[in-house]
C-alpha atoms as a PDB file:
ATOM      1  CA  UNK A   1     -12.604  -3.235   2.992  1.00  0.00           C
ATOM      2  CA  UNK A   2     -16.297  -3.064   3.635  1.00  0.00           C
ATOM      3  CA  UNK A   3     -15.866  -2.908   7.579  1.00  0.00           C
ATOM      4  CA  UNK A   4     -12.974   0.157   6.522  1.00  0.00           C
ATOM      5  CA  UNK A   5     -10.384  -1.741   7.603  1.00  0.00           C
ATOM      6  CA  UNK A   6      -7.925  -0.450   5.536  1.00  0.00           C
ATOM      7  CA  UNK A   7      -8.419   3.298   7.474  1.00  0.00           C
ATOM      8  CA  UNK A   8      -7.876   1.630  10.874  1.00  0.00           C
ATOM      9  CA  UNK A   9      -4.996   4.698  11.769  1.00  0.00           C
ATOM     10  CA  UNK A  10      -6.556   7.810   9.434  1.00  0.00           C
ATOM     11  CA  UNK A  11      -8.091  10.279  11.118  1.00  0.00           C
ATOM     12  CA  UNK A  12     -12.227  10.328  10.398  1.00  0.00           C
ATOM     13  CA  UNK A  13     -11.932  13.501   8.307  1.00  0.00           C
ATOM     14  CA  UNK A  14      -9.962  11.005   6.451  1.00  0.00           C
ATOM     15  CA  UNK A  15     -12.667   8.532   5.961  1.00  0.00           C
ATOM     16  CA  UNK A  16     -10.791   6.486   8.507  1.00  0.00           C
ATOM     17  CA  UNK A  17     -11.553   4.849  11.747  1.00  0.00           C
ATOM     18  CA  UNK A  18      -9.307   7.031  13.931  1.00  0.00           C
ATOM     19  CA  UNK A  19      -7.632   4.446  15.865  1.00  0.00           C
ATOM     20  CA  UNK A  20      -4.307   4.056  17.364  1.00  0.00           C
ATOM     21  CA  UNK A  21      -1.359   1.980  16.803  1.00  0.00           C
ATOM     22  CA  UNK A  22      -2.366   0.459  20.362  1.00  0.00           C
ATOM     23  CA  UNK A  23      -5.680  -0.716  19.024  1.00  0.00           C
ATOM     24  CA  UNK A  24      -3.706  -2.182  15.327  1.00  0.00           C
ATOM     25  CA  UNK A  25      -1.442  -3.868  17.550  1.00  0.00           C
ATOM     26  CA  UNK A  26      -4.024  -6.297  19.152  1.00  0.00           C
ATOM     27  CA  UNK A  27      -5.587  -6.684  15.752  1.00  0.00           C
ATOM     28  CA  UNK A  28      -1.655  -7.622  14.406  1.00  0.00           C
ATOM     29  CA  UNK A  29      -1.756 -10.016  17.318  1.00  0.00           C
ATOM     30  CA  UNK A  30      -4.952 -11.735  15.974  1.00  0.00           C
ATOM     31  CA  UNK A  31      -3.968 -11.516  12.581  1.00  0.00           C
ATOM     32  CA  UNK A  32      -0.789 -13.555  13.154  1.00  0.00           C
ATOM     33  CA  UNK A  33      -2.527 -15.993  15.643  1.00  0.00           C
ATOM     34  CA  UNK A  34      -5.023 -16.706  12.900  1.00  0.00           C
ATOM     35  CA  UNK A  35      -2.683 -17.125  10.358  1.00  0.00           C
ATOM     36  CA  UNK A  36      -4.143 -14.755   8.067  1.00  0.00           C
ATOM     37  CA  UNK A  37      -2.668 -14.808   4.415  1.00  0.00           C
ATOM     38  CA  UNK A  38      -4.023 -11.279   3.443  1.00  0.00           C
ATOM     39  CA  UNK A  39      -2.052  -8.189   3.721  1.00  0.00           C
ATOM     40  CA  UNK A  40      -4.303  -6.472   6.159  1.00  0.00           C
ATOM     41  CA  UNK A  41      -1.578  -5.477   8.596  1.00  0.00           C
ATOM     42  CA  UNK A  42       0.721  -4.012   5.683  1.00  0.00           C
ATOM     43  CA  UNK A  43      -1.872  -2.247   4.201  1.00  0.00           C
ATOM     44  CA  UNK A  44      -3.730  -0.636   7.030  1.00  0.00           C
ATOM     45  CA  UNK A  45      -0.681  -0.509   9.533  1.00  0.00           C
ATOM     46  CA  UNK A  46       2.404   0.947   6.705  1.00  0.00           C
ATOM     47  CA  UNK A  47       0.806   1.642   2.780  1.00  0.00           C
ATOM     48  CA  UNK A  48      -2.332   4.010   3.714  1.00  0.00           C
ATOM     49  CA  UNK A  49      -0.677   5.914   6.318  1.00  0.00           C
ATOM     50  CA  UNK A  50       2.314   6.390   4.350  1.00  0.00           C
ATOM     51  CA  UNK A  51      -0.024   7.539   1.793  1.00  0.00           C
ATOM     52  CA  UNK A  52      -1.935   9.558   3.454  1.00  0.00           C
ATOM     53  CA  UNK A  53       0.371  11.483   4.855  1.00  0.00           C
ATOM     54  CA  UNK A  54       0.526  12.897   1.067  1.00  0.00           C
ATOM     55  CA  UNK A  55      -3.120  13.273   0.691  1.00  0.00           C
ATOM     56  CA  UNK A  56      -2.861  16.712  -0.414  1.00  0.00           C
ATOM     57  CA  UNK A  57      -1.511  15.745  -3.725  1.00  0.00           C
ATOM     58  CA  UNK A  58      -4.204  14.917  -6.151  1.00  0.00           C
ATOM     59  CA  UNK A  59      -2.538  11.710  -7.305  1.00  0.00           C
ATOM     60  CA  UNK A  60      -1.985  10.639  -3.586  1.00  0.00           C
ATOM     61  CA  UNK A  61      -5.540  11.722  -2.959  1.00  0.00           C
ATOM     62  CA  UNK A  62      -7.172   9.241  -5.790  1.00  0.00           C
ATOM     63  CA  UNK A  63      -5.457   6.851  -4.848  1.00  0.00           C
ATOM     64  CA  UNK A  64      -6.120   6.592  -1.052  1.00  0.00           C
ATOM     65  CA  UNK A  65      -9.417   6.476  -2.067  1.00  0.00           C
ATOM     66  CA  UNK A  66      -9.220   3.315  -3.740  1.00  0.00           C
ATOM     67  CA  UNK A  67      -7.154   1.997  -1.184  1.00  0.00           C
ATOM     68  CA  UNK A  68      -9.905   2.382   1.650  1.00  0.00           C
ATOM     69  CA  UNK A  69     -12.393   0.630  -0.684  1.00  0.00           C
ATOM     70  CA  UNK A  70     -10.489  -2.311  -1.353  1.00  0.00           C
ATOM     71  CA  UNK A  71     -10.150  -1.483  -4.603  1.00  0.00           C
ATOM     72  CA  UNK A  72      -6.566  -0.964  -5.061  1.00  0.00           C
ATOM     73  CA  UNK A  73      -3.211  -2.396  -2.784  1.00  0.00           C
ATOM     74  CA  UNK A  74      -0.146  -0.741  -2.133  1.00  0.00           C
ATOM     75  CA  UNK A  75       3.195  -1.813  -1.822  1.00  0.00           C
ATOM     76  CA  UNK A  76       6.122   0.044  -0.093  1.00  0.00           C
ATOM     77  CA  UNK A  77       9.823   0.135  -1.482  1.00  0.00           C
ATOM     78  CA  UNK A  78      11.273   1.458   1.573  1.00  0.00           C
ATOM     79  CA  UNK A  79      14.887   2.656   2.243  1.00  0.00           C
ATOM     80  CA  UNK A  80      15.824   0.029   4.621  1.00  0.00           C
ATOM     81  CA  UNK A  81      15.181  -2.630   2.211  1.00  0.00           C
ATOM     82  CA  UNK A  82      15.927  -2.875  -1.720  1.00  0.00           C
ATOM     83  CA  UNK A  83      13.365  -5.550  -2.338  1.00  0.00           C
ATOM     84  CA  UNK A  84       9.425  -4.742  -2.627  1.00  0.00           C
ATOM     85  CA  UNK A  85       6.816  -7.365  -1.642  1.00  0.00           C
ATOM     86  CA  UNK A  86       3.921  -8.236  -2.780  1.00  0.00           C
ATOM     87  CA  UNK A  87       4.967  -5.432  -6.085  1.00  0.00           C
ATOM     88  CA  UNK A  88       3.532  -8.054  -8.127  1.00  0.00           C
ATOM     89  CA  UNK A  89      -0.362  -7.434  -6.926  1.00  0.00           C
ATOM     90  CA  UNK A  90      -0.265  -4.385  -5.814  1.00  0.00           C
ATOM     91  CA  UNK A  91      -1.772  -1.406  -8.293  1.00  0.00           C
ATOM     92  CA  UNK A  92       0.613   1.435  -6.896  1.00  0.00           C
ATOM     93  CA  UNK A  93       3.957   1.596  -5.410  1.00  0.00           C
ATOM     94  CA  UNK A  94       5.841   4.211  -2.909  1.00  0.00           C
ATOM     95  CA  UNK A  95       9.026   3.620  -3.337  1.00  0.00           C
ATOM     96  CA  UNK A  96      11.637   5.700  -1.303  1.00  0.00           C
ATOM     97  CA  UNK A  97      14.321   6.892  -3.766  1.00  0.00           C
ATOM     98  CA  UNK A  98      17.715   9.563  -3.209  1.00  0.00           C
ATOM     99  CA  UNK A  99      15.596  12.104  -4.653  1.00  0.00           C
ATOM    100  CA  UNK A 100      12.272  11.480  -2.659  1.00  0.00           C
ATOM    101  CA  UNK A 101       9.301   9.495  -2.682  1.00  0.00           C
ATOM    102  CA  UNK A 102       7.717   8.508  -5.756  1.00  0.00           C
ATOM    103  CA  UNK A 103       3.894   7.553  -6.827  1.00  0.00           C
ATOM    104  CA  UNK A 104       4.550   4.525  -9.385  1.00  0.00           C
ATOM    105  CA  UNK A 105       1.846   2.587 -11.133  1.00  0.00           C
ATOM    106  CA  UNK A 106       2.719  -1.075 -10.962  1.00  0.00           C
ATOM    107  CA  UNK A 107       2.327  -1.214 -15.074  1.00  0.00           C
ATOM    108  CA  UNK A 108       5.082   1.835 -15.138  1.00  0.00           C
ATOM    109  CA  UNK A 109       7.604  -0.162 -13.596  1.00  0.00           C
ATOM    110  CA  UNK A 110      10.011  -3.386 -13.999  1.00  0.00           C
ATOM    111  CA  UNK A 111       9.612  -6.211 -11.899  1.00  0.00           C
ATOM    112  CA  UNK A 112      11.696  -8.823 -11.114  1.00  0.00           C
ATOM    113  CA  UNK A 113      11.612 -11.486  -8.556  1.00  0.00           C
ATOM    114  CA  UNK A 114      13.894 -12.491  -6.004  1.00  0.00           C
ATOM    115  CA  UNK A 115      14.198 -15.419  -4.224  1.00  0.00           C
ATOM    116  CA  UNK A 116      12.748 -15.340  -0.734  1.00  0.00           C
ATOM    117  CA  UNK A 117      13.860 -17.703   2.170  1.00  0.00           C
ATOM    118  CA  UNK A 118      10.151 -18.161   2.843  1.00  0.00           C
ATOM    119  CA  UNK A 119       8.739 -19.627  -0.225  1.00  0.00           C
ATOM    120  CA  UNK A 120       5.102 -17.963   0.424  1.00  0.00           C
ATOM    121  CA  UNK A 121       7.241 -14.371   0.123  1.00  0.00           C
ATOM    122  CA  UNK A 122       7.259 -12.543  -3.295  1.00  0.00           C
ATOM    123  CA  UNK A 123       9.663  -9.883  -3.528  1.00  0.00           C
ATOM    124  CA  UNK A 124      10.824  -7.798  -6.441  1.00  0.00           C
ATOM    125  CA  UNK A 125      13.430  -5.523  -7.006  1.00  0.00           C
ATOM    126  CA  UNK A 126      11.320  -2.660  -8.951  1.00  0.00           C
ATOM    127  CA  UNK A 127      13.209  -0.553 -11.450  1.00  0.00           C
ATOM    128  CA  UNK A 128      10.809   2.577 -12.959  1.00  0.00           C
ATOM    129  CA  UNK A 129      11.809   5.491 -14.676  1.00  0.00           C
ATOM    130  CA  UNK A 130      11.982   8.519 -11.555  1.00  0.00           C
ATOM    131  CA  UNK A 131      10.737  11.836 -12.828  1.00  0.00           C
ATOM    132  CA  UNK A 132       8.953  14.993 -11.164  1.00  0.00           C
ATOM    133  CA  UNK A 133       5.462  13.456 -12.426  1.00  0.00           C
ATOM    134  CA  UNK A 134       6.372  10.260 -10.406  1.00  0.00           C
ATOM    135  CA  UNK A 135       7.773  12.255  -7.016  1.00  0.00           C
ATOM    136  CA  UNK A 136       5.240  12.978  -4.443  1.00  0.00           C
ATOM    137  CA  UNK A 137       7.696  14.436  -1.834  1.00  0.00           C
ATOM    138  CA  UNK A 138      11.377  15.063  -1.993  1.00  0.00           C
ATOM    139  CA  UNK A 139      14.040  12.667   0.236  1.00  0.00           C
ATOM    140  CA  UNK A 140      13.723  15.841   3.304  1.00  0.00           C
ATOM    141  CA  UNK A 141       9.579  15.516   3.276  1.00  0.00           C
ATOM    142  CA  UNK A 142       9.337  12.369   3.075  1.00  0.00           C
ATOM    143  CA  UNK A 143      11.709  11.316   5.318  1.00  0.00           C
ATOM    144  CA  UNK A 144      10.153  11.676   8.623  1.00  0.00           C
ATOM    145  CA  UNK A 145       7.060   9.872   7.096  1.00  0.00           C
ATOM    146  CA  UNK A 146       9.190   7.202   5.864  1.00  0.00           C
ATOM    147  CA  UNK A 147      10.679   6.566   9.522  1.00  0.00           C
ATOM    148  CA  UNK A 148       7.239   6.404  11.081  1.00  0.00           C
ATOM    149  CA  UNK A 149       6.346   3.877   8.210  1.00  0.00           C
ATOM    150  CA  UNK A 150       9.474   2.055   9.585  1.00  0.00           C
ATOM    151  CA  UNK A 151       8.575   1.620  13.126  1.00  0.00           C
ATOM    152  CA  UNK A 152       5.086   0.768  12.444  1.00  0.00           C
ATOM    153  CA  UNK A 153       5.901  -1.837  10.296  1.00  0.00           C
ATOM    154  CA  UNK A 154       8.536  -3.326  12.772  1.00  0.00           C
ATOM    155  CA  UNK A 155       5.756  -3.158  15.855  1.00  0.00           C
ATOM    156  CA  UNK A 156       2.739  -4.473  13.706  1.00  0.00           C
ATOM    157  CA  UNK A 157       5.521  -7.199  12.098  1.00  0.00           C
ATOM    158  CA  UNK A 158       6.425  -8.312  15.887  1.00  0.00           C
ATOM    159  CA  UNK A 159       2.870  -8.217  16.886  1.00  0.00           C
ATOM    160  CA  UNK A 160       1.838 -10.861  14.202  1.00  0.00           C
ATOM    161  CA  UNK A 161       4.969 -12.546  15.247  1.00  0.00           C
ATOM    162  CA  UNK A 162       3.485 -12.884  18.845  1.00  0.00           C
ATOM    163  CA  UNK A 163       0.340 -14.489  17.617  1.00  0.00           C
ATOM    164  CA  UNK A 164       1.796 -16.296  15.583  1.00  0.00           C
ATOM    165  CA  UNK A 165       3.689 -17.725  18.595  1.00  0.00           C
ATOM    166  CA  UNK A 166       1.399 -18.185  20.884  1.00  0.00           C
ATOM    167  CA  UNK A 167      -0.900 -19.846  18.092  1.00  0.00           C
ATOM    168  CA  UNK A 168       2.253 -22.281  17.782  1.00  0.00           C
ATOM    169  CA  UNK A 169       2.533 -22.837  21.751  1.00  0.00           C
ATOM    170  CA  UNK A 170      -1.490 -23.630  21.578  1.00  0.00           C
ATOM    171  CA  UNK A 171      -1.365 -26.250  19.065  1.00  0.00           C
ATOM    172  CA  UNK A 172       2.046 -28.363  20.596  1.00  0.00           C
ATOM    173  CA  UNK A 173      -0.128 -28.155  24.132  1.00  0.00           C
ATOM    174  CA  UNK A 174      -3.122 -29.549  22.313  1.00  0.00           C
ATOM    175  CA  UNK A 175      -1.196 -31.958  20.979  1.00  0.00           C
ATOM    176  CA  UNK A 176       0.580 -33.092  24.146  1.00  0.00           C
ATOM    177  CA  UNK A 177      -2.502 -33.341  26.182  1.00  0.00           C
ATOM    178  CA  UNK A 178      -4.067 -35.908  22.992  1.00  0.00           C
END
């Protein structure tokens, strides 16, 4: 968070570090190669855009801001998928409803765990109480946000699964040359 990490694809009058997709993919890459067991990827590449993209909403706005610091995590309860991960840790949720996409405080809502295939997985299905004070955008403004979310998450998920793989392919040679 102190290198602004988090603001790797918001604009600088965003207090982000203007990047591209391009330049989170090779970062992805790294991130998978390395192993790394933080959310970095998720957060920068899917929750803070997502976010941001509803800025203009004070509760979106305060938010963000704690997100860029560090200070506060995001998880995303996206259409394509009824489970939540990481809810447990996170301080906010977006979750993608019929009605639109709602602002949730992790406290506000209902958690409970499901069982994950990978063990080092938490997801939750989250149940909360939808209401115009939790709705930042209705289902027609939020969706074209919500599909970008989508593909970034797919690329930046298949990048980490490339280093990851090649990370894989480096250790068996290294072991076949011992």
């Amino acid at each position: 968070s102190e290198l602004g990490l988090f603001g790797l694809l918001l604009p600088e009058d965003q207090d982000g570090l203007g990047l591209s997709e391009i330049d989170l993919v090779l970062i992805a890459e790294a991130c998978g190669y390395a192993a790394l067991p933080e959310p970095l990827v998720d957060q920068a590449g899917v929750a803070v855009p997502l976010l941001a993209a509803f800025a203009q909403d004070a509760r979106a706005a305060a938010w963000l801001d704690k997100a860029l610091t560090g200070e506060a995590t995001i998880a995303v309860g996206h259409p394509a998928n009824s489970l939540v991960a990481d809810a447990d840790t996170a301080a906010i949720l977006l979750i993608a409803r019929e009605d639109g996409l709602h602002l949730v405080e992790r406290d506000a809502g209902r958690l409970t765990r499901r069982e994950s295939i990978d063990p080092f997985r938490r997801l939750f299905a989250v149940d909360f109480a939808a209401s115009d004070a939790t709705r930042l955008a209705t289902a027609a403004e939020a969706a074209p946000h919500l599909a970008r979310a989508f593909e970034r998450g797919a690329l930046f998920a298949a990048a980490q699964g490339l280093g990851l793989a090649q990370r894989s392919v480096d250790i068996a040679a290294a072991y076949a040359k011992e």
